[in-house]
Protein backbone atom coordinates (compact mmCIF):
# COMPACT_ATOMS: atom_id res chain seq x y z
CA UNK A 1 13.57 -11.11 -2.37
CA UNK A 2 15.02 -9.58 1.00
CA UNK A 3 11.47 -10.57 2.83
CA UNK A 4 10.09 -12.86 4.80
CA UNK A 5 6.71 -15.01 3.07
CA UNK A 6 4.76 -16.68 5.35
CA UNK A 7 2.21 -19.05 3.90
CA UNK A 8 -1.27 -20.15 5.34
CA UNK A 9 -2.98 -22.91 3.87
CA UNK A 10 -6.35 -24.81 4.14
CA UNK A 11 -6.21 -28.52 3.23
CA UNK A 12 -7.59 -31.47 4.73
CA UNK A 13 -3.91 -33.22 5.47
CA UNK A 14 -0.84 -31.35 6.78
CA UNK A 15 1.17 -33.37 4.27
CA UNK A 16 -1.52 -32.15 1.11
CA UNK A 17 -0.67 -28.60 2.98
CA UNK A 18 2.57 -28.98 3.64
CA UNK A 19 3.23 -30.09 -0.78
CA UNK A 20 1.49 -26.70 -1.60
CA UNK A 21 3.62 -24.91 0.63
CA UNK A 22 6.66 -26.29 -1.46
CA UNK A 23 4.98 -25.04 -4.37
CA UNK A 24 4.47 -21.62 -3.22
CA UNK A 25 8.12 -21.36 -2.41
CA UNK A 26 8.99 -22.35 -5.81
CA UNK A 27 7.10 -20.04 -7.15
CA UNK A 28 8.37 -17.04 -4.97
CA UNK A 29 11.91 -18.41 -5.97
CA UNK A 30 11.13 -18.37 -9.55
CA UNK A 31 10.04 -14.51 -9.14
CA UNK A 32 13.22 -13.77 -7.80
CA UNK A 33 14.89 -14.60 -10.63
CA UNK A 34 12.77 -12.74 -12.76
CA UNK A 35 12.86 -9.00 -11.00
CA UNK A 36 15.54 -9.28 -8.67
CA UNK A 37 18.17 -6.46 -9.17
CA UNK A 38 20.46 -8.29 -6.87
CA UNK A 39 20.87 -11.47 -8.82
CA UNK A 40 23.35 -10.32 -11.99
CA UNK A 41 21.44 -13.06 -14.03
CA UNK A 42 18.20 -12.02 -13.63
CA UNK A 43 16.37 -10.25 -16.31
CA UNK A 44 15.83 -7.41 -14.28
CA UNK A 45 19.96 -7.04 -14.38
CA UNK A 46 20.10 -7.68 -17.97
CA UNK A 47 17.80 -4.46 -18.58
CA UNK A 48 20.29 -2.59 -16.21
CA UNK A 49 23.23 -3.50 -17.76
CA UNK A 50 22.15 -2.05 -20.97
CA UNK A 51 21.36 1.09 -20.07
CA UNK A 52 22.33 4.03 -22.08
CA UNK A 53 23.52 1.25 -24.83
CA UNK A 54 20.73 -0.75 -26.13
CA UNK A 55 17.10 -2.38 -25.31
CA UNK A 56 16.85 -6.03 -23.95
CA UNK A 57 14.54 -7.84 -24.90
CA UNK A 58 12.41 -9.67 -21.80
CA UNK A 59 9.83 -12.11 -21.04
CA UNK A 60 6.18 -11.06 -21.22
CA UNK A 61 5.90 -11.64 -17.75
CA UNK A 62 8.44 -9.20 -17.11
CA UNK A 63 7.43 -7.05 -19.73
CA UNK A 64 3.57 -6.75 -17.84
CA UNK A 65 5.13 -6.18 -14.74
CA UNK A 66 6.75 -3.18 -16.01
CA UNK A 67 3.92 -2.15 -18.46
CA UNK A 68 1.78 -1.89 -15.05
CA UNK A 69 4.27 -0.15 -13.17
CA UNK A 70 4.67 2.70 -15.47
CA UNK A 71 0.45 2.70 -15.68
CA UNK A 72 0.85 3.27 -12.05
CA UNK A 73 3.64 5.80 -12.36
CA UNK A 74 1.10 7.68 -14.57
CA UNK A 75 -1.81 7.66 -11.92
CA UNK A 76 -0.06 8.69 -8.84
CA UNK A 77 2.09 11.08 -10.93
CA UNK A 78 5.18 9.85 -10.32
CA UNK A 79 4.86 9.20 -6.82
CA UNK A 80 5.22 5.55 -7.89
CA UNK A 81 8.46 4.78 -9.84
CA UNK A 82 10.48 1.90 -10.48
CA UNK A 83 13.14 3.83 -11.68
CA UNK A 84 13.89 4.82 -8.50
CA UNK A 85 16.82 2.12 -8.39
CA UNK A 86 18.50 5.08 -9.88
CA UNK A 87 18.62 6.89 -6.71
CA UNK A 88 22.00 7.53 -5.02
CA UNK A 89 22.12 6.33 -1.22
CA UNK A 90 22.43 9.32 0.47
CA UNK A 91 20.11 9.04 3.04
CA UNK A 92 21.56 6.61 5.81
CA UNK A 93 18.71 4.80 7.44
CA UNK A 94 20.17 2.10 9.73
CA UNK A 95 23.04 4.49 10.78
CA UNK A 96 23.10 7.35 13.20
CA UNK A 97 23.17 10.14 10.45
CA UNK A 98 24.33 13.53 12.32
CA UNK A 99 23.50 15.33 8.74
CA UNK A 100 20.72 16.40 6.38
CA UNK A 101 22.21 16.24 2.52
CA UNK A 102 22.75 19.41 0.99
CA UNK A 103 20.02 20.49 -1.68
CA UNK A 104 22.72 20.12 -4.24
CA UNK A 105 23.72 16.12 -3.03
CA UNK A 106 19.69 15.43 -3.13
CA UNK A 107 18.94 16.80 -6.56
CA UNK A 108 21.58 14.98 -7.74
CA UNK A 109 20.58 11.92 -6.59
CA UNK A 110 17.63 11.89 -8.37
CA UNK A 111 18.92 12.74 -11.98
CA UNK A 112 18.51 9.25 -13.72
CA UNK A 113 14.85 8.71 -11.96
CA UNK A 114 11.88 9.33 -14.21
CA UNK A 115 9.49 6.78 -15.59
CA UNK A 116 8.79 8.90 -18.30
CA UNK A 117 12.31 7.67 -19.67
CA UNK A 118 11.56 4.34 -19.36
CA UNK A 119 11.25 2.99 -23.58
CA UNK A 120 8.90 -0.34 -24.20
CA UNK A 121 8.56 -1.68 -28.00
CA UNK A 122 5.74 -3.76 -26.92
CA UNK A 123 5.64 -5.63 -30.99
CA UNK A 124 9.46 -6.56 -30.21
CA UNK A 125 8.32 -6.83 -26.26
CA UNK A 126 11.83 -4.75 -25.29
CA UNK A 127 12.36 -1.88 -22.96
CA UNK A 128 15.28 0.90 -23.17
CA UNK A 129 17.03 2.72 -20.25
CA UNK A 130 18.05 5.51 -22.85
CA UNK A 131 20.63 7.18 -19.93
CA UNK A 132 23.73 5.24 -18.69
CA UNK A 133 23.01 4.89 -14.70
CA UNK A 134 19.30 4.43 -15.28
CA UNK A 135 18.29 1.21 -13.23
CA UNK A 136 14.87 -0.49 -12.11
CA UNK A 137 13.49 -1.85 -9.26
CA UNK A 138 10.69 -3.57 -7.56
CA UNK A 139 10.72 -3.01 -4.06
CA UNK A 140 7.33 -1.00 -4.15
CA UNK A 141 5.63 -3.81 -6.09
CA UNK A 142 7.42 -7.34 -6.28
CA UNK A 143 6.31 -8.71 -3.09
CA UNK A 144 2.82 -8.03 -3.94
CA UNK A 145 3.17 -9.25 -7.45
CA UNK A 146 4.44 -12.29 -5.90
CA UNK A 147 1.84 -12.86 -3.60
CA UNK A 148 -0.55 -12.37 -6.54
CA UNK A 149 0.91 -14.72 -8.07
CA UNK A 150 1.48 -17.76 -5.79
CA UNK A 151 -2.15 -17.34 -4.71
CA UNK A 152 -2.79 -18.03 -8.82
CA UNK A 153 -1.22 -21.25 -8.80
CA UNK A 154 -2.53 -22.28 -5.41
CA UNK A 155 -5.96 -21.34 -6.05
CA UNK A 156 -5.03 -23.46 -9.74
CA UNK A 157 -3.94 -26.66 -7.79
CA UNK A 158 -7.21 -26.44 -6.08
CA UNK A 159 -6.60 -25.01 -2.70
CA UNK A 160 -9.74 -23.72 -1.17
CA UNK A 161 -8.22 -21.03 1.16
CA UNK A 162 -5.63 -19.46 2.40
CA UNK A 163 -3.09 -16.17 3.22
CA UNK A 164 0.10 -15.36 1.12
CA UNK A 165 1.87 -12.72 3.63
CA UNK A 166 4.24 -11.26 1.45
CA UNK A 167 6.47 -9.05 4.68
CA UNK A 168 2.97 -7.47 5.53
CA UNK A 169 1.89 -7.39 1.67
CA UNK A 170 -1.42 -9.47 2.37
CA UNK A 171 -3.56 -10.93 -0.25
CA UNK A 172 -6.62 -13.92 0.78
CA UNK A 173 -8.44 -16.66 -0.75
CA UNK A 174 -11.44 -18.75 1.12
CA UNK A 175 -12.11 -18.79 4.52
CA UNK A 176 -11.10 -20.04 7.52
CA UNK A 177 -11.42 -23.42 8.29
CA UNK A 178 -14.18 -22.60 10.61
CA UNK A 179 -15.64 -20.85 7.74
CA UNK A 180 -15.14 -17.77 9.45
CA UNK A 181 -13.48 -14.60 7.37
CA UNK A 182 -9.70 -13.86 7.66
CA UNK A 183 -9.16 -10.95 9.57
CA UNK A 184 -6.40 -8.34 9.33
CA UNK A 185 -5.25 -5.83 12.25
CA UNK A 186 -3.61 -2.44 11.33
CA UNK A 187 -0.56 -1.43 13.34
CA UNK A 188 -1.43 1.15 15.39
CA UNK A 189 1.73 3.94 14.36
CA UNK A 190 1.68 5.00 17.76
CA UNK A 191 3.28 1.17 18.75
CA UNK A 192 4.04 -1.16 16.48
CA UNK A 193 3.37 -4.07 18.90
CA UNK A 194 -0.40 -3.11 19.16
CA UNK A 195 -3.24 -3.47 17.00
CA UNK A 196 -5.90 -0.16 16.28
CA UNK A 197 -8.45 -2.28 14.01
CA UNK A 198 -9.14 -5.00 12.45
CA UNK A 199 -10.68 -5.72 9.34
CA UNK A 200 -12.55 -8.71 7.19
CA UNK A 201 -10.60 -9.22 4.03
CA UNK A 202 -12.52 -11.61 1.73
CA UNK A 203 -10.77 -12.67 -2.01
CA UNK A 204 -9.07 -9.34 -1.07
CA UNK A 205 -5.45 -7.84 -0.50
CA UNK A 206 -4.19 -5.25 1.86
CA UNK A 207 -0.88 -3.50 2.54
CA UNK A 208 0.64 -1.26 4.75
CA UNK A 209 3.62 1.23 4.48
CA UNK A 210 4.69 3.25 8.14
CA UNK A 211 7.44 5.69 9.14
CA UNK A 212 7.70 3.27 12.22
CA UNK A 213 10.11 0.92 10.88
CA UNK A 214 12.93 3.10 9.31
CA UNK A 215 13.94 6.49 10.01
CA UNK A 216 16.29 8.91 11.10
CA UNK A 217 15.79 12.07 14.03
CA UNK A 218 17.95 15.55 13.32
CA UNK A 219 17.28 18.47 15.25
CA UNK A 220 13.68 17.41 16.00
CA UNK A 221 12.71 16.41 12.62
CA UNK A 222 11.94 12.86 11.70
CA UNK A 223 12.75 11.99 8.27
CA UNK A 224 11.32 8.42 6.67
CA UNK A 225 12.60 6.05 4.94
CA UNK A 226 10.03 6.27 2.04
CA UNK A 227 11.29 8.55 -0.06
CA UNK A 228 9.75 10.59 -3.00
CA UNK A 229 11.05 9.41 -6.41
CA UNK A 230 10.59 12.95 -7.71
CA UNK A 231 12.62 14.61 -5.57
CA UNK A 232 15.14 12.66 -3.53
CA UNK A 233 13.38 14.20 -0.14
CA UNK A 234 11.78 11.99 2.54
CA UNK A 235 8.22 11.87 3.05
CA UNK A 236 6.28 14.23 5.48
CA UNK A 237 3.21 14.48 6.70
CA UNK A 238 1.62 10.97 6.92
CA UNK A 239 2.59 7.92 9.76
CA UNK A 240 0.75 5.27 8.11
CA UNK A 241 -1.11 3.94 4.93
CA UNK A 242 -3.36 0.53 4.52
CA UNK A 243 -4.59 0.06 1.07
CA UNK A 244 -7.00 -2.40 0.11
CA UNK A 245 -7.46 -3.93 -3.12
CA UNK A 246 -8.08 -7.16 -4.99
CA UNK A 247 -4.55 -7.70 -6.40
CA UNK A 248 -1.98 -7.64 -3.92
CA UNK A 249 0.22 -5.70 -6.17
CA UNK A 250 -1.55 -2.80 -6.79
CA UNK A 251 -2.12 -2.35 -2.82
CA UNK A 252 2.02 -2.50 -2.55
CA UNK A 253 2.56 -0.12 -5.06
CA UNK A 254 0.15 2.43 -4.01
CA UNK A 255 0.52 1.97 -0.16
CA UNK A 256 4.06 3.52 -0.68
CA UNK A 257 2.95 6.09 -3.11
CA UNK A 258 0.15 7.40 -0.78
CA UNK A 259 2.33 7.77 1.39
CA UNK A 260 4.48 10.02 -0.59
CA UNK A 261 0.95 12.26 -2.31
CA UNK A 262 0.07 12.73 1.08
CA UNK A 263 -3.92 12.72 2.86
CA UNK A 264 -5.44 14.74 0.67
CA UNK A 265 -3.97 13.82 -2.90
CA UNK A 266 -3.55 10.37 -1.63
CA UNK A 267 -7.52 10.19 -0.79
CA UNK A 268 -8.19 11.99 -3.88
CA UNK A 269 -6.42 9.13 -6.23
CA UNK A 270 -7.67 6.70 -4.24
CA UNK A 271 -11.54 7.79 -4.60
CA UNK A 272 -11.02 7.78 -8.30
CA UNK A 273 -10.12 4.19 -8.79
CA UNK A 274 -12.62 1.39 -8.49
CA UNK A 275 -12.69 -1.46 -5.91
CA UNK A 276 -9.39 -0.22 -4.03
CA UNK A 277 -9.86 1.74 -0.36
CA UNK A 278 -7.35 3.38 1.86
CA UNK A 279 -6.77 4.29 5.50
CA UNK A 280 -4.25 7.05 6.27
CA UNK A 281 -2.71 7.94 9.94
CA UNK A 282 -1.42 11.71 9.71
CA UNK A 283 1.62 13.34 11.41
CA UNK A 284 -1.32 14.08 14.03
CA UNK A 285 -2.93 10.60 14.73
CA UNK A 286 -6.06 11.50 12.80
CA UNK A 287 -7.33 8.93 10.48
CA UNK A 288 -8.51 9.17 7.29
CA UNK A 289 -10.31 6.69 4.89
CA UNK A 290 -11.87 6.17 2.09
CA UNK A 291 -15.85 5.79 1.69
CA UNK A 292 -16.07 1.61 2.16
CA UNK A 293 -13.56 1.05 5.03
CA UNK A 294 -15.88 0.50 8.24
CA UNK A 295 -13.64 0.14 11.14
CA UNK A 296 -13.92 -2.67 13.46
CA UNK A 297 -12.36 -1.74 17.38
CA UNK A 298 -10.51 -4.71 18.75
């Protein structure tokens, strides 16, 4: 998938361990075939390279995947979209860019994104990209959805603990073999290299999307990599999100689309939906969270 999985497992043998950890790569590897727009055989490609000409019809694990995204779409009102794939690269994050796009350039980028466009015939379990250049993605969601998954099967084959790091996508079973709780520390925005807090995650997930990693400086400005699907324009305003959830896939999706609502319409989504919890860094350093995060100083 592009990322890095790193795999923590409790077992009694490192060779028991060491089987499971075969499993979970098989697994991740069998999820890239699924959603990968890269590979021109997945399913994922097969949707793309009928759009504007007819509907595909998919796997039901595919078709969930994409049922939930466009729930999620809904929720964060669009700040969430898989149809972002659609996008046009014009903003140049791991070059020197001496240029902010015209208005014109960005709005034109955006013209085959929308959810809303997205058409599922869940009796003959199909979906329709209606215009030619429509694509999806899952960048915002995959990794977590794998995670989610491989923890599944682990958790099936009887593994009594353990972390699936999905590139910072986090989701926990168990304990510790000490029987102690698996801790997570939140990058401190401020310096990637340091830690700000760290929290308990039990049977939990958490993710984290930053301005930190990717971005560009013009004139002052600094303009993020995380870009909102509704209008083609970088994200302002926020440094950092953490979300914290059961299901490692909802935390990825809505991480990123936090991000994009901003503090207070971020917060505000975030109170509304049961058993998930948020901290947000602002373009100030102030942080915000949601009623059940208690912060633990390392």
């Amino acid at each position: 998938m592009g990322n890095r999985f790193d795999f923590t497992i409790v077992a009694q043998q490192e060779a028991t361990a060491n089987l499971y950890i075969d499993l979970a790569i098989a697994e991740v590897q069998r999820i890239e075939k699924l959603i990968s727009s890269w590979d021109s055989s997945s399913e994922t490609s097969q949707v793309n390279n009928n759009a504007g000409i007819q509907a595909v019809p998919i796997s039901k694990e595919l078709y969930g995947l994409i049922e939930r995204s466009i729930q999620l779409s809904k929720v964060t009102d669009g700040a969430f979209d898989i149809s972002y794939a659609a996008m046009d690269v014009i903003w140049k994050f791991n070059i020197a860019m001496d240029y902010v796009p015209t208005d014109e350039a960005i709005l034109r980028s955006v013209e085959n994104v929308g959810y809303k466009n997205i058409v599922l015939n869940k009796e003959a379990q199909t979906v329709f990209l209606p215009q030619k250049g429509m694509k999806i993605a899952f960048g915002g969601i995959g990794k977590g959805y794998a995670a989610d998954k491989v923890k599944a099967l682990l958790q099936e084959k009887g593994v009594v603990g353990g972390i699936i790091n999905a590139a910072g996508d986090l989701t926990t079973w168990g304990t510790q073999v000490s029987g102690k709780k698996w801790m997570v520390g939140i990058t401190n925005p401020l310096d990637k290299e340091k830690i700000f807090s760290w929290l308990p995650i039990v049977e939990s997930s958490v993710a984290t999307s930053g301005n930190y990693e990717k971005y560009i400086l013009f004139k002052g400005d600094k303009y993020s990599h995380i870009i909102d699907p509704r209008t083609g324009w970088p994200s302002k305003g926020v440094k950092s999100v953490s979300v914290f959830a059961k299901k490692a896939e909802m935390c990825d999706a809505l991480a990123t689309s936090v991000f994009v609502m901003g503090v207070e319409t971020g917060l505000s989504v975030i109170n509304q939906l049961a058993g998930v919890e948020v901290i947000i860094v602002d373009e100030s350093n102030k942080i915000h969270k949601s009623a059940g995060i208690v912060l633990q100083n390392y």
